[in-house]
PDB file of N, CA and C in Angstrom:
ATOM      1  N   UNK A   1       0.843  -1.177   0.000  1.00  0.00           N
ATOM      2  CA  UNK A   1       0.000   0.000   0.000  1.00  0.00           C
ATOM      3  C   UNK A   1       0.885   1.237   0.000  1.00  0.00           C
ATOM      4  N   UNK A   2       0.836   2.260  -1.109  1.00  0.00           N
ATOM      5  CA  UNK A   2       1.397   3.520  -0.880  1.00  0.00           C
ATOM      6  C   UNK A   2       0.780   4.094  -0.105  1.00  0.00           C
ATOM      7  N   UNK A   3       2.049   5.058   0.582  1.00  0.00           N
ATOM      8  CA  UNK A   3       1.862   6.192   1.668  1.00  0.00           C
ATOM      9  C   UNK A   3       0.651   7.322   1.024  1.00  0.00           C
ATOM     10  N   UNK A   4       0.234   7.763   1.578  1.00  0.00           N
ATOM     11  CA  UNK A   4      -0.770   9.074   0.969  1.00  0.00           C
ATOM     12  C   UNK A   4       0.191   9.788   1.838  1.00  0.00           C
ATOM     13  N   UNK A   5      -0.425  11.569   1.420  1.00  0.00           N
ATOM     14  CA  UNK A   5       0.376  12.741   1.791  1.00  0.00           C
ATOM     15  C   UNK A   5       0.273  12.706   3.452  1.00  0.00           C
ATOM     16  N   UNK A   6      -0.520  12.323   4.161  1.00  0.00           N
ATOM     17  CA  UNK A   6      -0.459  12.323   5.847  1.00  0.00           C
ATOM     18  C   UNK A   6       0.198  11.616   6.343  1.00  0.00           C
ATOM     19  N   UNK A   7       0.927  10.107   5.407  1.00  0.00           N
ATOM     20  CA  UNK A   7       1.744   9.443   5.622  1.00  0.00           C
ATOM     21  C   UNK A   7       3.131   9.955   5.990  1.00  0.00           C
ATOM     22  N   UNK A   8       3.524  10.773   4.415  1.00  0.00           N
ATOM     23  CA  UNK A   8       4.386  11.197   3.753  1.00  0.00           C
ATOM     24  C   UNK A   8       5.105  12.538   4.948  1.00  0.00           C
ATOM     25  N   UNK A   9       3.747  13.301   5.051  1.00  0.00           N
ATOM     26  CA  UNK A   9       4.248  14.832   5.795  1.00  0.00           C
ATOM     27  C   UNK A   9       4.861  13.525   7.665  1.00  0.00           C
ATOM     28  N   UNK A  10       4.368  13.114   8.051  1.00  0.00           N
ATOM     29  CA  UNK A  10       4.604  12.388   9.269  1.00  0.00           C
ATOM     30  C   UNK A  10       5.891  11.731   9.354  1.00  0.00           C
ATOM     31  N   UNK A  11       5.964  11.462   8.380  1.00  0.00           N
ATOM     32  CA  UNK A  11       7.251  10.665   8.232  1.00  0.00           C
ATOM     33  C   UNK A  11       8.632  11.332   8.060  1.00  0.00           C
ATOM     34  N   UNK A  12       8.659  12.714   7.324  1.00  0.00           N
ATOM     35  CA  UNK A  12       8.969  13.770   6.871  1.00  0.00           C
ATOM     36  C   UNK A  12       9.447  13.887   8.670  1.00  0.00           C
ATOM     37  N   UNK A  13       8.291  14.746   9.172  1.00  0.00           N
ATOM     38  CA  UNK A  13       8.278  15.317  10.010  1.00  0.00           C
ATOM     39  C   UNK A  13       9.326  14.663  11.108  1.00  0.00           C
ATOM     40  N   UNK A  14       9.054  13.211  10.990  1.00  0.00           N
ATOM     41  CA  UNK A  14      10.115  12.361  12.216  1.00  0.00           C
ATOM     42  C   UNK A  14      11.310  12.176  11.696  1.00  0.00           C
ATOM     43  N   UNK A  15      11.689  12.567  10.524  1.00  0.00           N
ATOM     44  CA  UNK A  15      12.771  12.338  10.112  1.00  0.00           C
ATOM     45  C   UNK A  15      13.731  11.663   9.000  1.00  0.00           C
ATOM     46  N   UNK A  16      12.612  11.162   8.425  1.00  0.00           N
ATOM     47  CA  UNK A  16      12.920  10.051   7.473  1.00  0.00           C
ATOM     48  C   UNK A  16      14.076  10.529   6.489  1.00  0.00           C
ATOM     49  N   UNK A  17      14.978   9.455   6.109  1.00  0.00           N
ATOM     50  CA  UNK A  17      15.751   9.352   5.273  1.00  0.00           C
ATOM     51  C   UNK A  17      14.967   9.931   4.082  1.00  0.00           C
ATOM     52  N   UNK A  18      15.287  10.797   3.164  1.00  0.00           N
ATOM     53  CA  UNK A  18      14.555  11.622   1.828  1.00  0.00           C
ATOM     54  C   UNK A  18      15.357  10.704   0.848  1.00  0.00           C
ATOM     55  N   UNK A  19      16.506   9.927   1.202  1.00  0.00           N
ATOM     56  CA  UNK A  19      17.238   9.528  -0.305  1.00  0.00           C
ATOM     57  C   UNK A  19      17.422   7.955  -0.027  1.00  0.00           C
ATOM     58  N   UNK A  20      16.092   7.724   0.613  1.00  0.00           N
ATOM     59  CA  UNK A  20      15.980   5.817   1.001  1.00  0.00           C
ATOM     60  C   UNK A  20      15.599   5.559  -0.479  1.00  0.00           C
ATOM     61  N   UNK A  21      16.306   4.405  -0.604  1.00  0.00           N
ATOM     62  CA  UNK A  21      15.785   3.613  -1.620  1.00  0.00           C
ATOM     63  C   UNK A  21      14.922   2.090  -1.416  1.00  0.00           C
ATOM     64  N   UNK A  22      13.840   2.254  -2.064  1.00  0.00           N
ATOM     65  CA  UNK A  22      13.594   0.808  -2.209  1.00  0.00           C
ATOM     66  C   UNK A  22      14.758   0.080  -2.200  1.00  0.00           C
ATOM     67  N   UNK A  23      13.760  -1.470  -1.790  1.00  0.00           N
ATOM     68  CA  UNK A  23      14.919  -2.701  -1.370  1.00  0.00           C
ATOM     69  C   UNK A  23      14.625  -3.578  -2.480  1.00  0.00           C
ATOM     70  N   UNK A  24      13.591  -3.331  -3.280  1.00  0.00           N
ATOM     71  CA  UNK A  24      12.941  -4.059  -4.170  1.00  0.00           C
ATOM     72  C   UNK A  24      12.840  -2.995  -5.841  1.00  0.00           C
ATOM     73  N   UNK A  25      12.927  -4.099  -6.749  1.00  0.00           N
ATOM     74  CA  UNK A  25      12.820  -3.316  -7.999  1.00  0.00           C
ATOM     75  C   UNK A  25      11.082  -2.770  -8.571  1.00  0.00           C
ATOM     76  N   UNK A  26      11.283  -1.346  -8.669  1.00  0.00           N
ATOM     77  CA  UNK A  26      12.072  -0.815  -9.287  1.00  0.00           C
ATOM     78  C   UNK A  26      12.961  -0.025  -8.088  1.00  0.00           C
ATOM     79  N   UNK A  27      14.214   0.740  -7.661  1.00  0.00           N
ATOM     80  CA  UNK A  27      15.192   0.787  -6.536  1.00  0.00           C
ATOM     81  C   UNK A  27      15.040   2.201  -6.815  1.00  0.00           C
ATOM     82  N   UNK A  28      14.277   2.904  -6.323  1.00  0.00           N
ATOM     83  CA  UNK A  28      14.033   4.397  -6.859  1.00  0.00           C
ATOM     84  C   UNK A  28      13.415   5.339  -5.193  1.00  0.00           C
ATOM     85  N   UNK A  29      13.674   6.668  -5.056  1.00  0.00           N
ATOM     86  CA  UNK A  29      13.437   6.846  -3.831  1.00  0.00           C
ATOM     87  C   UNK A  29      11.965   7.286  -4.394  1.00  0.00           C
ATOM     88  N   UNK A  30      11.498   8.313  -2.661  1.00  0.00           N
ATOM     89  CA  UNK A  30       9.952   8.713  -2.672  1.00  0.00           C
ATOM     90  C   UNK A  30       9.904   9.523  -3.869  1.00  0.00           C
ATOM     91  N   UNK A  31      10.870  10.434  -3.740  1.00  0.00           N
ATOM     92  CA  UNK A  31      10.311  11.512  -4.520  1.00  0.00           C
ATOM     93  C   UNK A  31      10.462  11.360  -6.294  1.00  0.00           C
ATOM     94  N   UNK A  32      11.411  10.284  -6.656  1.00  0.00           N
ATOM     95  CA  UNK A  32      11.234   9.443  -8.256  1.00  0.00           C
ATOM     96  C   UNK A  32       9.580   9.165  -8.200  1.00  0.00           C
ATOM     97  N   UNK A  33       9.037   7.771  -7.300  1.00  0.00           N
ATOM     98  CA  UNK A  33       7.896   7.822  -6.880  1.00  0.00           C
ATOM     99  C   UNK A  33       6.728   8.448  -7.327  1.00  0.00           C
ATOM    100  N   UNK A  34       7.038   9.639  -6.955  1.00  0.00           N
ATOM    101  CA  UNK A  34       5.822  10.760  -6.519  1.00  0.00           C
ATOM    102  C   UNK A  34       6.048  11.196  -8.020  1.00  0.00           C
ATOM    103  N   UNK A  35       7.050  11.562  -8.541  1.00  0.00           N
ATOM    104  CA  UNK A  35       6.717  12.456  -9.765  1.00  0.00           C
ATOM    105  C   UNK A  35       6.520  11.577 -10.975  1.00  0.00           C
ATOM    106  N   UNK A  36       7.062  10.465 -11.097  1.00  0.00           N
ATOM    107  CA  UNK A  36       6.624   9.261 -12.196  1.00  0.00           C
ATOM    108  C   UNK A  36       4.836   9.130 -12.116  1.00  0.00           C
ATOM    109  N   UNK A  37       4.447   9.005 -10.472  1.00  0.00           N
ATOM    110  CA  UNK A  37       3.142   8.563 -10.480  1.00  0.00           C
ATOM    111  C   UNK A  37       2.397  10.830 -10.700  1.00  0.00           C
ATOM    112  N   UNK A  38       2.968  11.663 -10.672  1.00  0.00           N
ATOM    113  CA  UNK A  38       2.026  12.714 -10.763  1.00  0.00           C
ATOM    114  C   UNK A  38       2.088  12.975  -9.359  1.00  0.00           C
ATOM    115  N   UNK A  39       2.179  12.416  -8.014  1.00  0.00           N
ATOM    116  CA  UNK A  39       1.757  12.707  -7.256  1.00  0.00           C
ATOM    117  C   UNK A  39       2.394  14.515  -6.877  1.00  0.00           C
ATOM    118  N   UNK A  40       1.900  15.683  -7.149  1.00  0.00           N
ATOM    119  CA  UNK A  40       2.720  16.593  -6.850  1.00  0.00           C
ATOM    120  C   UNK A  40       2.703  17.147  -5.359  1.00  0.00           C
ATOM    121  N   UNK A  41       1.450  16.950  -4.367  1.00  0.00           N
ATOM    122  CA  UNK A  41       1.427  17.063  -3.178  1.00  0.00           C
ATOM    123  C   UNK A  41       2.712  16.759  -2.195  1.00  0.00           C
ATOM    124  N   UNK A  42       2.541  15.178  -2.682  1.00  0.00           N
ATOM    125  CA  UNK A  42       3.994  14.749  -2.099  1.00  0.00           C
ATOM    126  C   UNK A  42       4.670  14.982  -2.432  1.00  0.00           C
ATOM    127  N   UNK A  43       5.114  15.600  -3.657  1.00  0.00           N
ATOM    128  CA  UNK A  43       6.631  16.033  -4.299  1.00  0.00           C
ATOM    129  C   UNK A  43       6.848  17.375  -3.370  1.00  0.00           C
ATOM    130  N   UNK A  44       5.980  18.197  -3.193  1.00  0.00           N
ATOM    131  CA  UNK A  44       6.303  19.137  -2.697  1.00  0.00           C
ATOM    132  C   UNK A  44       6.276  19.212  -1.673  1.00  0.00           C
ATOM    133  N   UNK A  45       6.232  18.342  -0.491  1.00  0.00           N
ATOM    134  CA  UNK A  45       6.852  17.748   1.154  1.00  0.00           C
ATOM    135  C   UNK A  45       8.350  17.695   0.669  1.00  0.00           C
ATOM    136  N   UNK A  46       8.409  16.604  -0.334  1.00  0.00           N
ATOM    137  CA  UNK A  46       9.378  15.930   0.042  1.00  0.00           C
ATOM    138  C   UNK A  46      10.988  17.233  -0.359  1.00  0.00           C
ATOM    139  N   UNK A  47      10.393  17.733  -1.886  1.00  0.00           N
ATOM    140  CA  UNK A  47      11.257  18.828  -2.040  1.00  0.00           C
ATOM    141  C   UNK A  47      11.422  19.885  -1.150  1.00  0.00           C
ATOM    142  N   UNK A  48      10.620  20.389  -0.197  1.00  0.00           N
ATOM    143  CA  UNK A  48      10.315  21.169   0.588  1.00  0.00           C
ATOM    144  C   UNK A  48      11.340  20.686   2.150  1.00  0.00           C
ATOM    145  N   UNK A  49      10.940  19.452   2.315  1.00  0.00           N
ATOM    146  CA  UNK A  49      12.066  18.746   2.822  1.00  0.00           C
ATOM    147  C   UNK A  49      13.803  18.756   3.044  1.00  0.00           C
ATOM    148  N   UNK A  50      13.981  19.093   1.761  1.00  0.00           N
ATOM    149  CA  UNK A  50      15.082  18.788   0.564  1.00  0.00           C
ATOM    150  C   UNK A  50      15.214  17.571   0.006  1.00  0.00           C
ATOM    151  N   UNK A  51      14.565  16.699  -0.251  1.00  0.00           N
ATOM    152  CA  UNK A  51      15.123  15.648  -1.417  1.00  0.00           C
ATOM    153  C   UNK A  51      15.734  16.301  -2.286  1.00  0.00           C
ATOM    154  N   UNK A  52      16.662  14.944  -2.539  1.00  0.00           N
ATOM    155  CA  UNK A  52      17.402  15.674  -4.215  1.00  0.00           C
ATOM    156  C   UNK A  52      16.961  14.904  -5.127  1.00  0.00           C
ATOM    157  N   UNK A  53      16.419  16.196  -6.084  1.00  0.00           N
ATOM    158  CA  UNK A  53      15.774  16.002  -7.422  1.00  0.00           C
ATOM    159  C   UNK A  53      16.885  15.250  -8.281  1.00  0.00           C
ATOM    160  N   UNK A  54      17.759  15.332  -8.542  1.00  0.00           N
ATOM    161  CA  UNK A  54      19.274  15.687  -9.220  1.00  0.00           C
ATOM    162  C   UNK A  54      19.894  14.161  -8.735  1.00  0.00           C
ATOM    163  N   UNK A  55      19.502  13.071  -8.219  1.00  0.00           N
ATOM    164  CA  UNK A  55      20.420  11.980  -7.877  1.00  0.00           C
ATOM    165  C   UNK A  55      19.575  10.691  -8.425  1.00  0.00           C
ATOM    166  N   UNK A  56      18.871  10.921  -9.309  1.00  0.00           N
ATOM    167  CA  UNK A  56      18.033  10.192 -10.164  1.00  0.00           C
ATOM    168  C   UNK A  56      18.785  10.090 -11.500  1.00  0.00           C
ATOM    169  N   UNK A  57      18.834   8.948 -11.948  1.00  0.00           N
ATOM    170  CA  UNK A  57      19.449   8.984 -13.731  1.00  0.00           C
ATOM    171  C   UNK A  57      18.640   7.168 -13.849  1.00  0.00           C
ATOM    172  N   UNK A  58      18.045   7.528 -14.572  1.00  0.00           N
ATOM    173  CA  UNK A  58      17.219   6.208 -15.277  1.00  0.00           C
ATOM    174  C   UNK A  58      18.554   5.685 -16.410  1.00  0.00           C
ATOM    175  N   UNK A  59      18.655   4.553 -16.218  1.00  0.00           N
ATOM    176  CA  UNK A  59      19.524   3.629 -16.894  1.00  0.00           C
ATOM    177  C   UNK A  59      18.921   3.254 -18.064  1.00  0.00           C
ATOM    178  N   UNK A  60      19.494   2.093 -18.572  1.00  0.00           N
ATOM    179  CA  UNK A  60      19.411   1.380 -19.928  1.00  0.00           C
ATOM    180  C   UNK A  60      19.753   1.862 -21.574  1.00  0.00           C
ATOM    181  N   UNK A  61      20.497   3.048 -21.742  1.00  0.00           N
ATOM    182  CA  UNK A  61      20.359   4.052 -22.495  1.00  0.00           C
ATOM    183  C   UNK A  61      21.932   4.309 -22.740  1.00  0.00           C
ATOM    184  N   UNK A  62      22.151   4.866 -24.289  1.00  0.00           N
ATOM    185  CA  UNK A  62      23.314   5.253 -24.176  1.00  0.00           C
ATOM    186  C   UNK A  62      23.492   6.571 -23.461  1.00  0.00           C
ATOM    187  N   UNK A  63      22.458   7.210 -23.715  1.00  0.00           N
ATOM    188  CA  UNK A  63      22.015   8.859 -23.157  1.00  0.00           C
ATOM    189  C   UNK A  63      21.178   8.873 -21.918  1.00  0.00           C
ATOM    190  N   UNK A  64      21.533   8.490 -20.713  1.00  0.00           N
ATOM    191  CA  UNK A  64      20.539   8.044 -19.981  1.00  0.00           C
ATOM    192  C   UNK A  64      19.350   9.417 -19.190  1.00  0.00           C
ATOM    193  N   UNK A  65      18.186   9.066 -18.941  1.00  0.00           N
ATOM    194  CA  UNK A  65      17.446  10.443 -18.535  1.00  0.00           C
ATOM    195  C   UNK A  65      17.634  10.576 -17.141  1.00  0.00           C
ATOM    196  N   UNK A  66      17.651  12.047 -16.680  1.00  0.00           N
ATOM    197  CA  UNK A  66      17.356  12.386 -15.800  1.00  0.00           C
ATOM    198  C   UNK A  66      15.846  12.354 -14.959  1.00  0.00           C
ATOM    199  N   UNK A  67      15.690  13.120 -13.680  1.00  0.00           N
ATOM    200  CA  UNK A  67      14.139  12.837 -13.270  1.00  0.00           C
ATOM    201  C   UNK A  67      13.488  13.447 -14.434  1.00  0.00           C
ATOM    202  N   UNK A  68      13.738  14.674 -14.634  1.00  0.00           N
ATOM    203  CA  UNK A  68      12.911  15.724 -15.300  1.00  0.00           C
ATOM    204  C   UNK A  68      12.431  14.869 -16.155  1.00  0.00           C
ATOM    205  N   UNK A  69      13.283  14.671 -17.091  1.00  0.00           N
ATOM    206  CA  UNK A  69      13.126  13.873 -18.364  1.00  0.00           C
ATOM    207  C   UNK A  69      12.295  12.656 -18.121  1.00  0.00           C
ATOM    208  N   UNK A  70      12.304  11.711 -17.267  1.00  0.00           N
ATOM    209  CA  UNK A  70      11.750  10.518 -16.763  1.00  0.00           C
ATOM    210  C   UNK A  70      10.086  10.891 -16.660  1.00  0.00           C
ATOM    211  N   UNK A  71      10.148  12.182 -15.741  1.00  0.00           N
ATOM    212  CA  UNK A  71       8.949  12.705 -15.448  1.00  0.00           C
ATOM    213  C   UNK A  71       8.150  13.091 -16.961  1.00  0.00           C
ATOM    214  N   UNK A  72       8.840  13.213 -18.008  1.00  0.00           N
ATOM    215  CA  UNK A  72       7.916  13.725 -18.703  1.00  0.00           C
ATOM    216  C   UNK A  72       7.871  12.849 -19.722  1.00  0.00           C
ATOM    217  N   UNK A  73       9.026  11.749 -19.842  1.00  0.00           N
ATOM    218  CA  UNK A  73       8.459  10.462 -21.113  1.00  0.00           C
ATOM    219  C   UNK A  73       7.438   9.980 -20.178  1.00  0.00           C
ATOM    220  N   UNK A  74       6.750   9.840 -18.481  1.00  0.00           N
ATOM    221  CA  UNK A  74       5.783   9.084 -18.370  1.00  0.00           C
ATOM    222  C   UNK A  74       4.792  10.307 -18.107  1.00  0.00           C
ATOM    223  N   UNK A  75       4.370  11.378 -18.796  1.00  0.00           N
ATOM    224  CA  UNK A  75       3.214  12.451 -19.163  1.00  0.00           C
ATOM    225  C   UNK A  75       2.988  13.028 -18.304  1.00  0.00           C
ATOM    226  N   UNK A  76       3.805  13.247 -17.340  1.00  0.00           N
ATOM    227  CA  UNK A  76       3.674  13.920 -15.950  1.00  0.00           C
ATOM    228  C   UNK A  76       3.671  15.700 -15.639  1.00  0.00           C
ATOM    229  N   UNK A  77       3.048  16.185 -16.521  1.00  0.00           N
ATOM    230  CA  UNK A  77       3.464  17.797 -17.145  1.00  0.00           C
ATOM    231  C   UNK A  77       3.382  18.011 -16.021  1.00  0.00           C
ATOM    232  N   UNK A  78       2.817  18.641 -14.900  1.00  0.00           N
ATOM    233  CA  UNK A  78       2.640  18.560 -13.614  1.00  0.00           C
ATOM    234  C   UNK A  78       3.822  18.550 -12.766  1.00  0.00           C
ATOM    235  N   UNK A  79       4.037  17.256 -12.555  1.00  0.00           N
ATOM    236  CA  UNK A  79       5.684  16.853 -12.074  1.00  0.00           C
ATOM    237  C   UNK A  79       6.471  17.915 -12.574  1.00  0.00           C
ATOM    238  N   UNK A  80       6.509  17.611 -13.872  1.00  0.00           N
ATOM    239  CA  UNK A  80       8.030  18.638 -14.754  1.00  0.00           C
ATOM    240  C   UNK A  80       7.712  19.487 -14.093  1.00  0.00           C
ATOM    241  N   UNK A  81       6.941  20.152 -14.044  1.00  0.00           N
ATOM    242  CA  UNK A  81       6.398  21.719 -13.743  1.00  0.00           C
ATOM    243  C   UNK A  81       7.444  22.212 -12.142  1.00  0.00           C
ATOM    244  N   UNK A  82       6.361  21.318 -11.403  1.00  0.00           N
ATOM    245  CA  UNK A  82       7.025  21.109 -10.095  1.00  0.00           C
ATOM    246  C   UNK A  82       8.679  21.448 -10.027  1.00  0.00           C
ATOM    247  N   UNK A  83       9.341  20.130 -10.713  1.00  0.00           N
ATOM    248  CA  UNK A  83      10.504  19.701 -10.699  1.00  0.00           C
ATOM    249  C   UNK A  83      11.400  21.079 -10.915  1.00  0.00           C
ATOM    250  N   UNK A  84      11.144  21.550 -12.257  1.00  0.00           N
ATOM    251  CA  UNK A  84      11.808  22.526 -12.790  1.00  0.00           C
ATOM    252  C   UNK A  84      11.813  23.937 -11.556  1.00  0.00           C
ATOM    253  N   UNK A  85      10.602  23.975 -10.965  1.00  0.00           N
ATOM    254  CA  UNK A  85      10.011  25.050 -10.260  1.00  0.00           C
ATOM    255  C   UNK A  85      11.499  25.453  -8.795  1.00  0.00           C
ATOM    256  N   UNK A  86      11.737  23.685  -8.938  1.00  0.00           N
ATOM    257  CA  UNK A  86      12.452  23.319  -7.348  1.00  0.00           C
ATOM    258  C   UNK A  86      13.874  23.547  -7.864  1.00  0.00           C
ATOM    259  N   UNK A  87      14.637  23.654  -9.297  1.00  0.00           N
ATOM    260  CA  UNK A  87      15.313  23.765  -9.842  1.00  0.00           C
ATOM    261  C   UNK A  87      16.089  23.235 -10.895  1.00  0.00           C
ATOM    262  N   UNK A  88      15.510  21.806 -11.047  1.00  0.00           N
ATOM    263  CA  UNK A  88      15.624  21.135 -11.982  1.00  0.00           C
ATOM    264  C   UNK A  88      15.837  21.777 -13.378  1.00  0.00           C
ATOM    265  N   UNK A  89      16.228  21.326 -14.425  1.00  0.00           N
ATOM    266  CA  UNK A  89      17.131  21.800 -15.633  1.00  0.00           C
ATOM    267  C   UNK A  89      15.780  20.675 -16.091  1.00  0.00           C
ATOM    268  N   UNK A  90      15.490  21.653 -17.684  1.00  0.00           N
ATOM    269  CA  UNK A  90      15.006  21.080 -18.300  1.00  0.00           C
ATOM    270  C   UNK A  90      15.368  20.433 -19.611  1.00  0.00           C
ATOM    271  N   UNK A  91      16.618  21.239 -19.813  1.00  0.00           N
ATOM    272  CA  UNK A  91      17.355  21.140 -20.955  1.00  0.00           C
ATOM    273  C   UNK A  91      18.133  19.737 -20.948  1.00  0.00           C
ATOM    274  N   UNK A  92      18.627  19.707 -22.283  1.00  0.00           N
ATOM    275  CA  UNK A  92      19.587  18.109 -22.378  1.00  0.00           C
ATOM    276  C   UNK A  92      20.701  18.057 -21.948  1.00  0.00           C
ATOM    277  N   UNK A  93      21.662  17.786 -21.134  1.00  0.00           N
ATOM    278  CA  UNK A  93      22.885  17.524 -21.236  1.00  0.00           C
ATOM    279  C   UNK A  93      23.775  18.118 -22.402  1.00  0.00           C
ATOM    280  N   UNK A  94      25.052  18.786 -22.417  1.00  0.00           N
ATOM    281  CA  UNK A  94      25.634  18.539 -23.496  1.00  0.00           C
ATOM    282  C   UNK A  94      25.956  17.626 -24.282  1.00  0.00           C
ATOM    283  N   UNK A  95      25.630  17.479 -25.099  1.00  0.00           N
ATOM    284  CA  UNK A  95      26.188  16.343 -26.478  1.00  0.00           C
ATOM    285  C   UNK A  95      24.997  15.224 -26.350  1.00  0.00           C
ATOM    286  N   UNK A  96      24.306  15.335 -25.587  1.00  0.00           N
ATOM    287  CA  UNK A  96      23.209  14.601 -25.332  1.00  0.00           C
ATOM    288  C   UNK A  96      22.085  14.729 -26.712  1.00  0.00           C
ATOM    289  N   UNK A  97      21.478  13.670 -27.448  1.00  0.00           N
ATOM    290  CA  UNK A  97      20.817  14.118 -29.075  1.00  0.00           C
ATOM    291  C   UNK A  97      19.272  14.475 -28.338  1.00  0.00           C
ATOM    292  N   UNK A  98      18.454  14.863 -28.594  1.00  0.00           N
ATOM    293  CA  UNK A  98      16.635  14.815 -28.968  1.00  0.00           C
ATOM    294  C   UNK A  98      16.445  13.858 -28.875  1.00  0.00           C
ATOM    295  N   UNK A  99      16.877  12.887 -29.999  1.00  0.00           N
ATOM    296  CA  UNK A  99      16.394  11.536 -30.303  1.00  0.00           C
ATOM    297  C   UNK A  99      17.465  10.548 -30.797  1.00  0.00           C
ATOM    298  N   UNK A 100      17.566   9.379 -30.291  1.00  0.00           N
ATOM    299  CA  UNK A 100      18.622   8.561 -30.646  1.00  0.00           C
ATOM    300  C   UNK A 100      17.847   7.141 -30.403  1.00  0.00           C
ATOM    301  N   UNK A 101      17.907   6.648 -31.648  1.00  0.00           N
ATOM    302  CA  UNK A 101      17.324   5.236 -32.065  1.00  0.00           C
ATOM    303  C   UNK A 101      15.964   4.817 -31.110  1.00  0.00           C
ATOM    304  N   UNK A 102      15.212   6.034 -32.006  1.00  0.00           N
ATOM    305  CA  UNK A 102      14.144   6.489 -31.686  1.00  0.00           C
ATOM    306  C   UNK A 102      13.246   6.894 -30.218  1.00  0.00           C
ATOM    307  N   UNK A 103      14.439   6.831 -29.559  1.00  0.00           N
ATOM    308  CA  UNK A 103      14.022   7.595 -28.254  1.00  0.00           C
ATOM    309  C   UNK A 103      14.120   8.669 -27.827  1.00  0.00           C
ATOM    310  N   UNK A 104      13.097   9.618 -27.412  1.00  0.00           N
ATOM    311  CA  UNK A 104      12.712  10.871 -27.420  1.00  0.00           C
ATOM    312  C   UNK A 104      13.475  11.357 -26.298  1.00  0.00           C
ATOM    313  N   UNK A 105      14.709  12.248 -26.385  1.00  0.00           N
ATOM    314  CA  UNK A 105      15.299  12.681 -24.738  1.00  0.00           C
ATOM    315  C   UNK A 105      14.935  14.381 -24.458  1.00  0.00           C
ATOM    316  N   UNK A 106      14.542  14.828 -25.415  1.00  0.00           N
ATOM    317  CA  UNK A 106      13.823  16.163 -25.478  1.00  0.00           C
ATOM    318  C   UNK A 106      12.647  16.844 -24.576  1.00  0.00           C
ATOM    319  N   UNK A 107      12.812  17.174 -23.736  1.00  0.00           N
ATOM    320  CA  UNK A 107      11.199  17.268 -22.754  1.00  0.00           C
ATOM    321  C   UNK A 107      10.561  18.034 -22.867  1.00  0.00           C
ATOM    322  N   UNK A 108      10.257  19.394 -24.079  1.00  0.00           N
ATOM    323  CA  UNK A 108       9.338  19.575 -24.813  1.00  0.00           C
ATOM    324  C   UNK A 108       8.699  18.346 -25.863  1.00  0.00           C
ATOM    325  N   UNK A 109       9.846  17.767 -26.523  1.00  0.00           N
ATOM    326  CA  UNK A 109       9.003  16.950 -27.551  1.00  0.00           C
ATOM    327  C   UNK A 109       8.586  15.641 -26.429  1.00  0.00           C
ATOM    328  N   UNK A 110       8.468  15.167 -25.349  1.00  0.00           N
ATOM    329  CA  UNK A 110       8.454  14.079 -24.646  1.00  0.00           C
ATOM    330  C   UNK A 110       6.882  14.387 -24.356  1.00  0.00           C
ATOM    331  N   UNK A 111       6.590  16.191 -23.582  1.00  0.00           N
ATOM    332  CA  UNK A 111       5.317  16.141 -23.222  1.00  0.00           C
ATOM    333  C   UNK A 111       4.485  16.092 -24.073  1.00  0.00           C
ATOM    334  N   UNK A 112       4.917  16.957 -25.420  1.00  0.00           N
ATOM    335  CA  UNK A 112       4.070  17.222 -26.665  1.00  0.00           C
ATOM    336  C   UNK A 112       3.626  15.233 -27.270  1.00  0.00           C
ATOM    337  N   UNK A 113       4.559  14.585 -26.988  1.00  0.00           N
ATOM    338  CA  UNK A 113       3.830  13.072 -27.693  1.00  0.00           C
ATOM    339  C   UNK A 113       2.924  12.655 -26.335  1.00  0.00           C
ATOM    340  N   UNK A 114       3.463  12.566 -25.213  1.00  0.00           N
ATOM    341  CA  UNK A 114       2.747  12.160 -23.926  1.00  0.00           C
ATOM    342  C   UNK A 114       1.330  13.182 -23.490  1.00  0.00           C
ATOM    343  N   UNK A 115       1.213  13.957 -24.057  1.00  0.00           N
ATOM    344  CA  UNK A 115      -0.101  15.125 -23.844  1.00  0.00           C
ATOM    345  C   UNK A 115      -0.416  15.366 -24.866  1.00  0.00           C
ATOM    346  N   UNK A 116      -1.227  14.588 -25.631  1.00  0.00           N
ATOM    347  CA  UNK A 116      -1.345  15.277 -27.378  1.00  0.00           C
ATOM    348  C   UNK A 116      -2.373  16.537 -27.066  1.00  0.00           C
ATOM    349  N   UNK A 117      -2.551  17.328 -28.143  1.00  0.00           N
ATOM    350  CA  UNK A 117      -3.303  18.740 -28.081  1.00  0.00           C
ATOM    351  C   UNK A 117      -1.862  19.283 -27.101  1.00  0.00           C
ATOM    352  N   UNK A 118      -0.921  19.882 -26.107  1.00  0.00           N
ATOM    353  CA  UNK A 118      -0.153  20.136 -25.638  1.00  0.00           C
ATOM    354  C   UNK A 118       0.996  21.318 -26.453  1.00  0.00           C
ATOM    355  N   UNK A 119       0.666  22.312 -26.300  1.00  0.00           N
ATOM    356  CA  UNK A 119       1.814  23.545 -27.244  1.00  0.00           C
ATOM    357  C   UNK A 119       2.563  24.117 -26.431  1.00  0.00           C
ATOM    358  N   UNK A 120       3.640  23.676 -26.468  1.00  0.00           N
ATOM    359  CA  UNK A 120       4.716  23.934 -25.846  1.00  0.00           C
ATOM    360  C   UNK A 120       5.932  25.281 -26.785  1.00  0.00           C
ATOM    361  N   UNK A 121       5.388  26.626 -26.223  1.00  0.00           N
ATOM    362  CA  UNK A 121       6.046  27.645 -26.409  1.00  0.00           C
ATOM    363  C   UNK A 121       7.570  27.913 -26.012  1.00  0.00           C
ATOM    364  N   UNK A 122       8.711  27.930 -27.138  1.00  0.00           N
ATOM    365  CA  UNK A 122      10.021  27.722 -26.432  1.00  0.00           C
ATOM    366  C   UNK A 122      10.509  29.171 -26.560  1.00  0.00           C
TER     367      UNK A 122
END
């Protein structure tokens, strides 16, 4: 059973480790969690907290994504929003492509396929 936000602020409050990881796959902390699933309530305990946004890198990839990026190949405009708000970089890495063997690392073009109707003014 996931924590809801009264969980989350309580736990917060006593102290909890912000950069625990699951023991089980997928090995990702709360606040990966919270912004993969949308949850932005809890994102903003936990950032508020200080979690670090910034110690997330999704594997399997020659170019691997960051949260931001993570947050927005799974349609989380919301999250990004958040994320970026807390300081997160939205931009690519240097030397990092858009797209490489057909995977989208771009997080304008990530929300624009994950939110269709979505106009993203750069």
């Amino acid at each position: 059973m996931a924590a809801g936000y009264d969980d989350v602020e309580v736990l917060v409050a006593a102290g909890a480790n912000l950069e625990a990881v699951r023991q089980k796959p997928p090995r990702i902390t709360a606040l990966v969690d919270a912004a993969l699933r949308g949850k932005t309530d809890i994102m903003q305990i936990l950032l508020d907290a200080g979690a670090d946004f910034s110690s997330f890198i999704q594997e399997g990839t020659d170019y691997d994504y960051d949260l931001v990026q993570a947050a927005a190949n799974a349609g989380q405009f919301e999250a990004v929003v958040k994320l970026v708000e807390a300081g997160a970089s939205w931009r690519l890495a240097r030397g990092q492509p858009r797209i490489k063997d057909s995977i989208v690392y771009y997080v304008p073009e990530m929300l624009c396929i994950n939110k269709p109707g979505l106009k993203v003014g750069l």
